[in-house]
C-alpha atoms as a PDB file:
ATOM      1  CA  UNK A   1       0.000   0.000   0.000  1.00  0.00           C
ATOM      2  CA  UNK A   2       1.533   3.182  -0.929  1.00  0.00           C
ATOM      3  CA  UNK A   3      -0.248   5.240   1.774  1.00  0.00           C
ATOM      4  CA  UNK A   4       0.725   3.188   4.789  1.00  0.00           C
ATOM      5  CA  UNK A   5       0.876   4.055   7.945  1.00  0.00           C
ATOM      6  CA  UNK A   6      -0.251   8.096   6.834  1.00  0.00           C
ATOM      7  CA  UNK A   7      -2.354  10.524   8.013  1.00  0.00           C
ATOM      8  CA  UNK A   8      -4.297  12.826   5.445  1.00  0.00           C
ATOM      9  CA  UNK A   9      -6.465  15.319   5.683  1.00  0.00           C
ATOM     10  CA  UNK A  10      -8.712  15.719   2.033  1.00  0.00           C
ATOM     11  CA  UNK A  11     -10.942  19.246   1.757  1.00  0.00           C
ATOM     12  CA  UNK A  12     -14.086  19.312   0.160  1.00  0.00           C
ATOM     13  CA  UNK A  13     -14.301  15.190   0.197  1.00  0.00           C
ATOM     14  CA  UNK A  14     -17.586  15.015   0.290  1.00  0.00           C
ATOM     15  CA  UNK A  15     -18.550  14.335  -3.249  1.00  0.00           C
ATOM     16  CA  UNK A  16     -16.624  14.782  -6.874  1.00  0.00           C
ATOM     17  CA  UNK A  17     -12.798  15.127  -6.966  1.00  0.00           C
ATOM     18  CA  UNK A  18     -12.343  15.138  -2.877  1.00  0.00           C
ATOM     19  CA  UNK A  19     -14.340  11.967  -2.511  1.00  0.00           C
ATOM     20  CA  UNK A  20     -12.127  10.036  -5.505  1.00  0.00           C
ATOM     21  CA  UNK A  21      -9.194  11.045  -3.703  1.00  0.00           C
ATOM     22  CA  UNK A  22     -10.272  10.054   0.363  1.00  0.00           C
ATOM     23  CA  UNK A  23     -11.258   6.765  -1.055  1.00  0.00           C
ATOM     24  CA  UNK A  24      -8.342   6.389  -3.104  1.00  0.00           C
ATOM     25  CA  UNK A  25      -6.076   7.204  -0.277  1.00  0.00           C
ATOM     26  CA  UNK A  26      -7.978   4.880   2.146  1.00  0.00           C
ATOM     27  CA  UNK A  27      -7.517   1.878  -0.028  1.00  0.00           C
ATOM     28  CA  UNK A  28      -3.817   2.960  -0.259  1.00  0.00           C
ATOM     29  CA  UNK A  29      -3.701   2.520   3.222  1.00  0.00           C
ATOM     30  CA  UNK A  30      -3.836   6.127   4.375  1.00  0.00           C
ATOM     31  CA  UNK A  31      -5.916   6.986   7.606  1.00  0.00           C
ATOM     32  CA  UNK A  32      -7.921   9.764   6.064  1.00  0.00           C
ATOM     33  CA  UNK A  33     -10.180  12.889   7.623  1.00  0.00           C
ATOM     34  CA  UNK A  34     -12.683  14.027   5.180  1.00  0.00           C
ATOM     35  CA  UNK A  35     -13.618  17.225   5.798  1.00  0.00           C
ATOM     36  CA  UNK A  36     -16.371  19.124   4.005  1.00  0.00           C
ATOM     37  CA  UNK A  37     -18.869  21.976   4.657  1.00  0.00           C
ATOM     38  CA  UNK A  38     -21.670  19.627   3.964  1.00  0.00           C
ATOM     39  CA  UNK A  39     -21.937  17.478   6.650  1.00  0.00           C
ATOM     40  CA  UNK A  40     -24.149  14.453   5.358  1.00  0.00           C
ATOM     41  CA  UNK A  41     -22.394  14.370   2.183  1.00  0.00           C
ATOM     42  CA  UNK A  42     -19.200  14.194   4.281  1.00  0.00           C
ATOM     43  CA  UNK A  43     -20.005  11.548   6.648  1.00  0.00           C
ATOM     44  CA  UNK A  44     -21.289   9.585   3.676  1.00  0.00           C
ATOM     45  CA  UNK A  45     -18.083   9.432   2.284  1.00  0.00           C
ATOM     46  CA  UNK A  46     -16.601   8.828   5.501  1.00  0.00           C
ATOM     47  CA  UNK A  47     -18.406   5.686   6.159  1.00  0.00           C
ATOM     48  CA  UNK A  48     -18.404   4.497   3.250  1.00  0.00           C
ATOM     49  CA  UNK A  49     -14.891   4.196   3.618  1.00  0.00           C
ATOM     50  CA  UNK A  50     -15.195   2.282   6.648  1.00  0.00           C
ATOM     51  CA  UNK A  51     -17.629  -0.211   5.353  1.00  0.00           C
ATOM     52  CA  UNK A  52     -15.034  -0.972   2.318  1.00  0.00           C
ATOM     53  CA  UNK A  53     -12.359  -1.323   5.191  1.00  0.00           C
ATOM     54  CA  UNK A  54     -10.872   1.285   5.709  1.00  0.00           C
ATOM     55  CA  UNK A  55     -10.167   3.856   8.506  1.00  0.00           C
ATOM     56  CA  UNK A  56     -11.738   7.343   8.266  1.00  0.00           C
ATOM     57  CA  UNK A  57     -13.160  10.272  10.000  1.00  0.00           C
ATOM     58  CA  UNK A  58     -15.340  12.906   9.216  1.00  0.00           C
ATOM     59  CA  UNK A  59     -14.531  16.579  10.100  1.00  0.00           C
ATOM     60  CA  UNK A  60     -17.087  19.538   9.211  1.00  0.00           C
ATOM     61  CA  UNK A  61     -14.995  22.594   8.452  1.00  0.00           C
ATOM     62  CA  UNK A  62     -15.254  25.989   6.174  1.00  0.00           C
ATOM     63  CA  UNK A  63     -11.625  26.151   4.901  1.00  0.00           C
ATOM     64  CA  UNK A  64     -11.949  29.737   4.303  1.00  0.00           C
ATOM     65  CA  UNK A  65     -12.388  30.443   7.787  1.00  0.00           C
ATOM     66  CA  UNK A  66      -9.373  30.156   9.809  1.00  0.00           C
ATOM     67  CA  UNK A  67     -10.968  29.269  13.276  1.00  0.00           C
ATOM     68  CA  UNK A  68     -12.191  26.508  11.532  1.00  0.00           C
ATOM     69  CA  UNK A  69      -9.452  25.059   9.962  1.00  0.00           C
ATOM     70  CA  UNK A  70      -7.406  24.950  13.294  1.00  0.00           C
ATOM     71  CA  UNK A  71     -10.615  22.894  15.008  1.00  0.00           C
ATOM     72  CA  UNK A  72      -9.512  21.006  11.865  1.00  0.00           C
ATOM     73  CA  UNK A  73      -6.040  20.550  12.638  1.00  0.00           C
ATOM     74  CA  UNK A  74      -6.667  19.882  16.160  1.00  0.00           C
ATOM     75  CA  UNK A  75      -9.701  17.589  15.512  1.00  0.00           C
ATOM     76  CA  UNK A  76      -7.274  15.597  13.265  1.00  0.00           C
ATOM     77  CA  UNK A  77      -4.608  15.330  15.872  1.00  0.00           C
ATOM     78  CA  UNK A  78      -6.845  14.172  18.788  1.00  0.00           C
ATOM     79  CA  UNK A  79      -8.046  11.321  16.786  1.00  0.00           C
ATOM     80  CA  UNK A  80      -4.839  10.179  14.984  1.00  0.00           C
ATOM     81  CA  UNK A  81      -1.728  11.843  16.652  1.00  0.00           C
ATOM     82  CA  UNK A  82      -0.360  13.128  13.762  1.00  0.00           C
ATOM     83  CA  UNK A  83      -0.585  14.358  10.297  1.00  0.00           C
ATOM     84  CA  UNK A  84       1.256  13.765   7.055  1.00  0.00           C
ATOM     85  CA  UNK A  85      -0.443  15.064   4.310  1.00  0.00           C
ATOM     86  CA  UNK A  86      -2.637  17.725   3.408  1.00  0.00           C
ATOM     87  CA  UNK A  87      -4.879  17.965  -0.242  1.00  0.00           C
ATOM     88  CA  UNK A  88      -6.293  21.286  -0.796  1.00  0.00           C
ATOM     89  CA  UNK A  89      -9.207  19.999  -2.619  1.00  0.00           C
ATOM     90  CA  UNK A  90     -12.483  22.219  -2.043  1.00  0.00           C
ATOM     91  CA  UNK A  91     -12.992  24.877  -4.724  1.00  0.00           C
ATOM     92  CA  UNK A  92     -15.933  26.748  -6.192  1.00  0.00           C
ATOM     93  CA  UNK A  93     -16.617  28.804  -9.576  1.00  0.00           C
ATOM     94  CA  UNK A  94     -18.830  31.464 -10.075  1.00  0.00           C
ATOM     95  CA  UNK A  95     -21.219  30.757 -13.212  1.00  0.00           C
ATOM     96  CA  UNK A  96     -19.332  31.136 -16.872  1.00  0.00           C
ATOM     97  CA  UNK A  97     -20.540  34.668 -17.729  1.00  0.00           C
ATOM     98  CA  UNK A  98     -18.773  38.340 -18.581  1.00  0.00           C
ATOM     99  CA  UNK A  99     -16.451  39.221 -16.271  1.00  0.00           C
ATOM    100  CA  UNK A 100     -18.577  42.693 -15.344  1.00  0.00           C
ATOM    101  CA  UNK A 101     -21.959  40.605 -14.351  1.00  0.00           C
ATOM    102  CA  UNK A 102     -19.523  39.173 -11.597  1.00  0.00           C
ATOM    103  CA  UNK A 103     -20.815  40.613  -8.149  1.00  0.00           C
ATOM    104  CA  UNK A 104     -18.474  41.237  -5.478  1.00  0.00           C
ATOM    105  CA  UNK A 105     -20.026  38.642  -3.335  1.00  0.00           C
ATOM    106  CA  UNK A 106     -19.426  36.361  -6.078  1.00  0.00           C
ATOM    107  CA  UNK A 107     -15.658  37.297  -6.454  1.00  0.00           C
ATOM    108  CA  UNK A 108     -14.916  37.179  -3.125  1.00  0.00           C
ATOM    109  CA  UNK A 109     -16.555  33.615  -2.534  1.00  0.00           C
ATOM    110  CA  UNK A 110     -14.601  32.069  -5.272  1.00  0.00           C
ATOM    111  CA  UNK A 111     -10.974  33.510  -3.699  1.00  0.00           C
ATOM    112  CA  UNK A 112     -12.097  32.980   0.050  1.00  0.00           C
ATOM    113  CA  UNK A 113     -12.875  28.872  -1.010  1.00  0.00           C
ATOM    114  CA  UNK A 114      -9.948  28.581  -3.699  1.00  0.00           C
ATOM    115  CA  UNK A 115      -7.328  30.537  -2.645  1.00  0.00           C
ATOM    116  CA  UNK A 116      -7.539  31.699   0.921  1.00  0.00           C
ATOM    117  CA  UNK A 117      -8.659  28.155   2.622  1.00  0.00           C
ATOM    118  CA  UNK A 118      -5.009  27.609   1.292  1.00  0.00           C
ATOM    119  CA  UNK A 119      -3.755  30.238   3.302  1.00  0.00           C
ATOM    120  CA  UNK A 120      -5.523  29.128   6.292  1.00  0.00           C
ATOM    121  CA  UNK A 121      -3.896  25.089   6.086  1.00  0.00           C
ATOM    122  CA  UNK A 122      -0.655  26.234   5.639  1.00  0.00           C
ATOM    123  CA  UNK A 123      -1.195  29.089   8.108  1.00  0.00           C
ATOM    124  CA  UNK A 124      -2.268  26.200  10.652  1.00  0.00           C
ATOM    125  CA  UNK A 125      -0.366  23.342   9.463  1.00  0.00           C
ATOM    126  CA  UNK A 126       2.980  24.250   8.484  1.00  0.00           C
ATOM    127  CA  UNK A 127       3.341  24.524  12.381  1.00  0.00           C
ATOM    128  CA  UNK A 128       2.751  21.160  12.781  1.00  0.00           C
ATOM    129  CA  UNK A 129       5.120  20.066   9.404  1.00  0.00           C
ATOM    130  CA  UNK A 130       8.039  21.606  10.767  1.00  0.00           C
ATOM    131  CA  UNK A 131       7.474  20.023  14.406  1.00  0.00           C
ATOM    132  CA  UNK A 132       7.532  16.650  12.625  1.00  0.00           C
ATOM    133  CA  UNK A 133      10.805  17.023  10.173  1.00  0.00           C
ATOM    134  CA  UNK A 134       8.050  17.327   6.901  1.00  0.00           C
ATOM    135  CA  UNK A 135       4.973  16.984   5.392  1.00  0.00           C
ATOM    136  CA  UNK A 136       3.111  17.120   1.692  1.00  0.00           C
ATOM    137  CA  UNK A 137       0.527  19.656   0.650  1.00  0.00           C
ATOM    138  CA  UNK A 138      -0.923  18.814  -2.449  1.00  0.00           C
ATOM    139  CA  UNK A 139      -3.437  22.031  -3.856  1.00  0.00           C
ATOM    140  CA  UNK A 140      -5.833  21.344  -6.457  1.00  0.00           C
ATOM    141  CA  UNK A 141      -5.800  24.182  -8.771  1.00  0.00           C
ATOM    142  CA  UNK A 142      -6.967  23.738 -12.571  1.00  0.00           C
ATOM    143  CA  UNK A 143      -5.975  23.657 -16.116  1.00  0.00           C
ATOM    144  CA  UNK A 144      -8.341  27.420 -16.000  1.00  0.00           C
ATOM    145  CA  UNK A 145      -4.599  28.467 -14.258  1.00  0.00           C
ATOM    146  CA  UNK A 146      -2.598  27.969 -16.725  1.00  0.00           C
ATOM    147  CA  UNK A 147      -5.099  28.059 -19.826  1.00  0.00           C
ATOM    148  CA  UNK A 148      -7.940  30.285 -19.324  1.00  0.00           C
ATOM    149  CA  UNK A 149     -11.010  30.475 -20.656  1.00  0.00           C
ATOM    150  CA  UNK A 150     -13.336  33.734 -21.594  1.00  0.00           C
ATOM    151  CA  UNK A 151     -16.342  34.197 -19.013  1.00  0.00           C
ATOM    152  CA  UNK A 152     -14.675  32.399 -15.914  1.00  0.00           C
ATOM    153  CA  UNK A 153     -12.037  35.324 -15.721  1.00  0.00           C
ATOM    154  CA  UNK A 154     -11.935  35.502 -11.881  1.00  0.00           C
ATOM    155  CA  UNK A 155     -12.206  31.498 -11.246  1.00  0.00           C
ATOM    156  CA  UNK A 156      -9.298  31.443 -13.635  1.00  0.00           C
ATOM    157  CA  UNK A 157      -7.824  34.309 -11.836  1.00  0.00           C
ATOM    158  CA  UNK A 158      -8.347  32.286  -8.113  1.00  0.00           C
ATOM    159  CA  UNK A 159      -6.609  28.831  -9.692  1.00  0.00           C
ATOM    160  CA  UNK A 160      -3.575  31.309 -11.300  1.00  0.00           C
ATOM    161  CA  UNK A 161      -3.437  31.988  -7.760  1.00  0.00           C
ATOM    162  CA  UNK A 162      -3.481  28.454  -6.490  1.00  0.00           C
ATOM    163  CA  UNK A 163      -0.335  27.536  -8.885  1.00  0.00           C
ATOM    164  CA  UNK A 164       1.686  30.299  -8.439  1.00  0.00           C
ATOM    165  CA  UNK A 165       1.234  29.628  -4.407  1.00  0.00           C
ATOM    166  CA  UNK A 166       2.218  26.278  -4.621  1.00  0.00           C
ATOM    167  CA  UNK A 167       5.204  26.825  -6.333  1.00  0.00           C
ATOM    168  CA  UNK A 168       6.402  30.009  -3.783  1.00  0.00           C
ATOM    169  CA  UNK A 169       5.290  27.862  -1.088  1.00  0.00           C
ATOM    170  CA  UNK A 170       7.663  24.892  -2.580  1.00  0.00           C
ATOM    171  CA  UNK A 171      10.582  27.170  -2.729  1.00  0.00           C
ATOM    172  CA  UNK A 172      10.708  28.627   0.968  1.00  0.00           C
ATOM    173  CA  UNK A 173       9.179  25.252   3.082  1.00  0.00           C
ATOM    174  CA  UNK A 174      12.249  22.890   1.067  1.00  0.00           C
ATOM    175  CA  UNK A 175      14.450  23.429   3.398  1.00  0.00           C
ATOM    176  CA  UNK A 176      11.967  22.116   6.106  1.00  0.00           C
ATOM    177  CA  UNK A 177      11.021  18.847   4.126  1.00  0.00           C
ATOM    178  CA  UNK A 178       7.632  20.225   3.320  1.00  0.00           C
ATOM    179  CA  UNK A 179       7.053  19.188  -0.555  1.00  0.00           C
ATOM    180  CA  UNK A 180       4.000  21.195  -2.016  1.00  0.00           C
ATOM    181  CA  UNK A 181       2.793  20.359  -5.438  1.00  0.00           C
ATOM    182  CA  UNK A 182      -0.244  21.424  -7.510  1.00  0.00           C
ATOM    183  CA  UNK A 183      -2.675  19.170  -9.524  1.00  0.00           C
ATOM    184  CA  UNK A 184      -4.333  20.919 -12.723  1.00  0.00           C
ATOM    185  CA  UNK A 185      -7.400  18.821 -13.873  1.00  0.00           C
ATOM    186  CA  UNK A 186      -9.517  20.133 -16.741  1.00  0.00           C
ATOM    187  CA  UNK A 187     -13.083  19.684 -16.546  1.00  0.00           C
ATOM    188  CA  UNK A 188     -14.957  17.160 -14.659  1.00  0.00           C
ATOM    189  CA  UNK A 189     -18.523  15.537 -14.732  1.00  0.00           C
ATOM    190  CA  UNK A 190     -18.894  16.901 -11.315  1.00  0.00           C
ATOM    191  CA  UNK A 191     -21.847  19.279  -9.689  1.00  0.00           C
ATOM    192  CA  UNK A 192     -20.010  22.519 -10.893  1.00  0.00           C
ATOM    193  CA  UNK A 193     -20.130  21.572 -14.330  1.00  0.00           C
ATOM    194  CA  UNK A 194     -22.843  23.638 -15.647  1.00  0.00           C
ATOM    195  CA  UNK A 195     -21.323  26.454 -13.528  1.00  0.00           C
ATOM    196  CA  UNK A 196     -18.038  26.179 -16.042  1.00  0.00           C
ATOM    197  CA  UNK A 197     -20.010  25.827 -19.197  1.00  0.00           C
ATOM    198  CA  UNK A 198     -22.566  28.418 -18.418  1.00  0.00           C
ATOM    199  CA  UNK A 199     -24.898  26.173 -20.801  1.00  0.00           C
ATOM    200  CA  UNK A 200     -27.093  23.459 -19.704  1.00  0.00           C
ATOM    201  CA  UNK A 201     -25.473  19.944 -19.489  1.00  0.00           C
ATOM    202  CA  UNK A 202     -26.208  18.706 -22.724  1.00  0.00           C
ATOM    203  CA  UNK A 203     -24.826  16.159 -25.145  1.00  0.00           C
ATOM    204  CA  UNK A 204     -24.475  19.135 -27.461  1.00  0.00           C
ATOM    205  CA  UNK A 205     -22.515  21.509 -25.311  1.00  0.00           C
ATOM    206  CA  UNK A 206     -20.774  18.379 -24.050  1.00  0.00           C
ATOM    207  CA  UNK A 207     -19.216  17.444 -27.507  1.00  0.00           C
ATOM    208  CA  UNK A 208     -18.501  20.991 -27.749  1.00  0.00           C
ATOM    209  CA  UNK A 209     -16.260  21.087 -24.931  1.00  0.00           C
ATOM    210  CA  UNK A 210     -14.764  17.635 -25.496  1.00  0.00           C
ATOM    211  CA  UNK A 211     -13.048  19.147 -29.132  1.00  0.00           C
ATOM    212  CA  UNK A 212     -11.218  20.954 -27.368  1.00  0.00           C
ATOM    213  CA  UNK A 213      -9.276  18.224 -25.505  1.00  0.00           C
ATOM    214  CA  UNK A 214      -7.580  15.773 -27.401  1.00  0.00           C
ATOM    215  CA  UNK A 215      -7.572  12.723 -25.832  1.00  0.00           C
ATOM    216  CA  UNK A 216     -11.622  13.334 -25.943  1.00  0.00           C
ATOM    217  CA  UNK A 217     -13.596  13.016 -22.352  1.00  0.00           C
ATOM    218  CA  UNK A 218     -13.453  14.887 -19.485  1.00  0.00           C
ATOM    219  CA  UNK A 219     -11.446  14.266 -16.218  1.00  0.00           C
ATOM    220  CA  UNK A 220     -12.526  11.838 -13.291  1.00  0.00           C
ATOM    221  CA  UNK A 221     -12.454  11.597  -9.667  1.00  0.00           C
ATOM    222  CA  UNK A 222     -10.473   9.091 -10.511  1.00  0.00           C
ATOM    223  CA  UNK A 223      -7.715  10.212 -12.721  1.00  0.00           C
ATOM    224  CA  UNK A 224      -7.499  13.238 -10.609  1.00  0.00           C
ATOM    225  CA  UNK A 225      -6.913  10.889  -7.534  1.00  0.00           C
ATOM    226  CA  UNK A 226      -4.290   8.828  -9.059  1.00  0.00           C
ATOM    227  CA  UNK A 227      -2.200  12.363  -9.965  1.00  0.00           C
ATOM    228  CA  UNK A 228      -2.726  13.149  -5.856  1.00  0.00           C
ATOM    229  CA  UNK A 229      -1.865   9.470  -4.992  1.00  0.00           C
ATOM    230  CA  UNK A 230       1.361  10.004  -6.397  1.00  0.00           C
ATOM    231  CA  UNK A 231       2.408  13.149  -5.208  1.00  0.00           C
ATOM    232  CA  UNK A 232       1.384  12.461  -1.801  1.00  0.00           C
ATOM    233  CA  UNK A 233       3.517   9.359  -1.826  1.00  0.00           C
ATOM    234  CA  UNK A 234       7.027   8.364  -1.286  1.00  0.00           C
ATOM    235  CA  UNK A 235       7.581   7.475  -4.728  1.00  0.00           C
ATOM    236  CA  UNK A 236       7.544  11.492  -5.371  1.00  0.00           C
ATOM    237  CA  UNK A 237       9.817  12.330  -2.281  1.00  0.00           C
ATOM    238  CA  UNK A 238      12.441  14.510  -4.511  1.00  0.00           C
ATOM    239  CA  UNK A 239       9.243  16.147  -6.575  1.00  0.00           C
ATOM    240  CA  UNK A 240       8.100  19.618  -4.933  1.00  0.00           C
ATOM    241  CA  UNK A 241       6.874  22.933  -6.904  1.00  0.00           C
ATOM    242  CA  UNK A 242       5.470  21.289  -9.991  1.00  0.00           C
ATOM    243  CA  UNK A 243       2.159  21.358 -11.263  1.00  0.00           C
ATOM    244  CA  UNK A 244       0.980  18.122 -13.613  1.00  0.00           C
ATOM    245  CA  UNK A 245      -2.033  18.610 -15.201  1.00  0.00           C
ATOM    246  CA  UNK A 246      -4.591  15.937 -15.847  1.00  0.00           C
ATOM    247  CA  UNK A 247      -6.342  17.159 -18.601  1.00  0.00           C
ATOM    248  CA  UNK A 248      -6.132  14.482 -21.799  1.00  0.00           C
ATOM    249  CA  UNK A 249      -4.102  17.243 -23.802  1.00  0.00           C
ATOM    250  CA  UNK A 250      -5.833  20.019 -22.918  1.00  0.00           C
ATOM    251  CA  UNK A 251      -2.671  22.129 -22.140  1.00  0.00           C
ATOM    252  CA  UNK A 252      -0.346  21.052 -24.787  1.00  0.00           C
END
């Protein structure tokens, strides 16, 4: 198991991209805390888990509060002793449409989940990292960072944010074994989809969306998970600061 014998905290596990990667890390062996904002979609998850085997815990937490994410920290700690990893995962969009008919509200929602929940958990945890001799952040930004689309100008803006984060972060914690590394996944059949499109969810504006990646589908919970599994793990001890898209071609 490539997990073994770790701790991990997921964010926003309680359905789409969070809830591949908490199950994907508790069959790798990882002890894992699913936190989310909703709490019957997180304790779903959670148990879940535990029916298929494995060992998890359900937190409630809003990551862009930062009382909240040290009742996080602390909730993790009382029930496992310790912590070893740390995926950024919950995010939010506003709905694909001109960049003016954004409200504030709306603006400062989307940085608040995306960008400064990832202030708060290193804030919080990088405490805790350099008490232990390391840890592993991995922050789920998007392909929208690096290759952005017209009418989701400020979601873009908070993933842009997300990568460019990662990376600084990468370059000052080295020195205190703390790897941080950034996950780009284009777009997934998850409940924000329509939010990205800005269209209904049809077959039509489907296929339109699917010519523009090569390898023809959209991302998973899955594939998504796999790119986390691997940066959380050993295997990628000597890999901090990069960003690896999932995104079947979407960035090349």
């Amino acid at each position: 198991m490539r997990l073994a014998g770790k701790i991990a905290i997921v964010t926003g596990a309680g359905s789409g991209f969070g809830e591949g990667i908490a199950n994907t890390f508790a069959r790798e062996g990882a002890r894992v805390v699913v936190n989310d904002l909703n709490a019957e979609a997180g304790e779903r998850v959670a148990s879940a888990i535990r029916v298929a085997g494995g060992d998890a815990h359900f937190v409630q937490a809003d990551v862009s509060n930062g009382d909240s994410v040290a009742k996080l920290l602390g909730a993790t700690l009382a029930r496992y002793g310790d912590l070893h990893i740390v995926v950024n995962n919950a995010g939010t969009t506003h709905k694909n449409k001109p960049l003016l008919q954004i409200t504030e509200d709306e603006f400062d929602r989307v940085m608040a989940v995306n960008v400064k929940s990832i202030y708060w958990t290193a804030h919080h945890i990088v405490p805790h990292f350099r008490e232990r001799g390391g840890g592993v952040f991995v922050n789920v930004a998007s392909t929208a960072g690096i290759r952005p689309r017209p009418g989701l100008v400020w979601y873009n803006a908070s993933k842009g944010a997300v990568i460019t984060a990662s990376k600084a972060m990468a370059a000052e914690l080295g020195p205190d074994k703390i790897r941080v590394n950034c996950v780009n996944p284009v777009m997934g059949a998850t409940g924000l989809i329509e939010q990205f499109m800005g269209v209904p969810d049809t077959p039509e504006n489907r296929a339109r969306f699917l010519a523009t990646i090569p390898m023809g589908r959209l991302s998973t919970p899955q594939d998504v998970a796999n790119a986390c599994l691997y940066l959380a793990s050993d295997e990628a001890e000597f890999i901090t600061g990069t960003c690896l898209e999932v995104d079947g071609g979407r960035c090349v």
